[in-house]
Protein backbone atom coordinates (compact mmCIF):
# COMPACT_ATOMS: atom_id res chain seq x y z
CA UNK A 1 22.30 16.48 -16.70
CA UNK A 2 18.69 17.26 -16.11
CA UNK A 3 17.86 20.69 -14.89
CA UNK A 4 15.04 20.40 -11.81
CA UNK A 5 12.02 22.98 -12.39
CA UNK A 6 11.03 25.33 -9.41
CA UNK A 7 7.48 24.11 -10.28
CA UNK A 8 9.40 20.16 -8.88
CA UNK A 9 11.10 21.56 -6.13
CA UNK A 10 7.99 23.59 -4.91
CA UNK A 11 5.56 20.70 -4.87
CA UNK A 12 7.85 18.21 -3.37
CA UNK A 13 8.48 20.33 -0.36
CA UNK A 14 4.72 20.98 -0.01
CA UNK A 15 3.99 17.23 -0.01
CA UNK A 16 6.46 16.84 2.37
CA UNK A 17 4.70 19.24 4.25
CA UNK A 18 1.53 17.86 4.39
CA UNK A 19 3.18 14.35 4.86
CA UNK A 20 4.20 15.48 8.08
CA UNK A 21 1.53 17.29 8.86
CA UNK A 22 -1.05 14.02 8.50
CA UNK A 23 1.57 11.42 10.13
CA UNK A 24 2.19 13.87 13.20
CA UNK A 25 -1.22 13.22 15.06
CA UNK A 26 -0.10 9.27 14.74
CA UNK A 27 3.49 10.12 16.35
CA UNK A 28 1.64 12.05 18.99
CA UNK A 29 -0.73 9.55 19.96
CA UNK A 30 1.85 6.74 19.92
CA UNK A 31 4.23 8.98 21.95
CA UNK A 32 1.59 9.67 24.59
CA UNK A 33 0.36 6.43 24.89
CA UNK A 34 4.12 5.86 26.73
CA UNK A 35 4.12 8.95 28.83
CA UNK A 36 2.73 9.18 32.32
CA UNK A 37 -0.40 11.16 32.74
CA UNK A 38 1.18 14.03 34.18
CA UNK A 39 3.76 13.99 31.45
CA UNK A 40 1.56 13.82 28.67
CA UNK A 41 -0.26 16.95 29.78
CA UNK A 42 2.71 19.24 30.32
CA UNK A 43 3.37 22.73 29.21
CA UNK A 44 5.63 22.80 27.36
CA UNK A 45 4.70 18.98 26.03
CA UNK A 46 7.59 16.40 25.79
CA UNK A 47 8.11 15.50 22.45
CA UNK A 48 9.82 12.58 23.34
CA UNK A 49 9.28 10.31 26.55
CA UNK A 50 12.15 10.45 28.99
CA UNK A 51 10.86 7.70 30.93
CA UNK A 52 8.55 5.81 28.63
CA UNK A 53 6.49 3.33 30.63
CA UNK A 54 3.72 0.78 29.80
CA UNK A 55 1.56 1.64 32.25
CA UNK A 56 -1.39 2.75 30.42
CA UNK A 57 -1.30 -0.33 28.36
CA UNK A 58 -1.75 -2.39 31.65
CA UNK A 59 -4.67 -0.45 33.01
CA UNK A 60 -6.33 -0.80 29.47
CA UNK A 61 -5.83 -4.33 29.34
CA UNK A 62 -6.28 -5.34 33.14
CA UNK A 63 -9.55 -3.05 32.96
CA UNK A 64 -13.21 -4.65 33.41
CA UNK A 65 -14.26 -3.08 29.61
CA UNK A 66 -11.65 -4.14 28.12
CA UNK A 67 -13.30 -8.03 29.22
CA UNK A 68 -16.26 -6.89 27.44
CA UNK A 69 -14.87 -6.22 24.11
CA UNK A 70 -12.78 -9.59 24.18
């Protein structure tokens, strides 16, 4: 059996570190983007929505700018 080296072990749990700590801004943004207003600016923030809703997705695509791009 092959022995693991500390030098392994420490470098796999600092890429998983930074793994998490580039996808975390995507979760957050994709999390928010189904939370009310006044949930998504909460102290302390929801990590998860309770009542996720696709409300902003309906103002951004029923919106007059949103015509413009298309």
């Amino acid at each position: 059996m092959k022995s693991i080296s500390i030098f392994k072990i420490v470098s796999m749990i600092i890429l998983l570190g930074l793994t998490i700590f580039f996808i975390f801004p995507f979760y957050w943004i994709a999390s928010g983007s189904f939370k009310l207003q006044d949930v998504a600016i909460t102290i302390p923030p929801e990590w998860w929505p309770s009542t996720p809703t696709l409300e902003n997705y309906e103002k951004l695509f029923t919106s007059k700018y949103i015509k413009m791009v298309l």
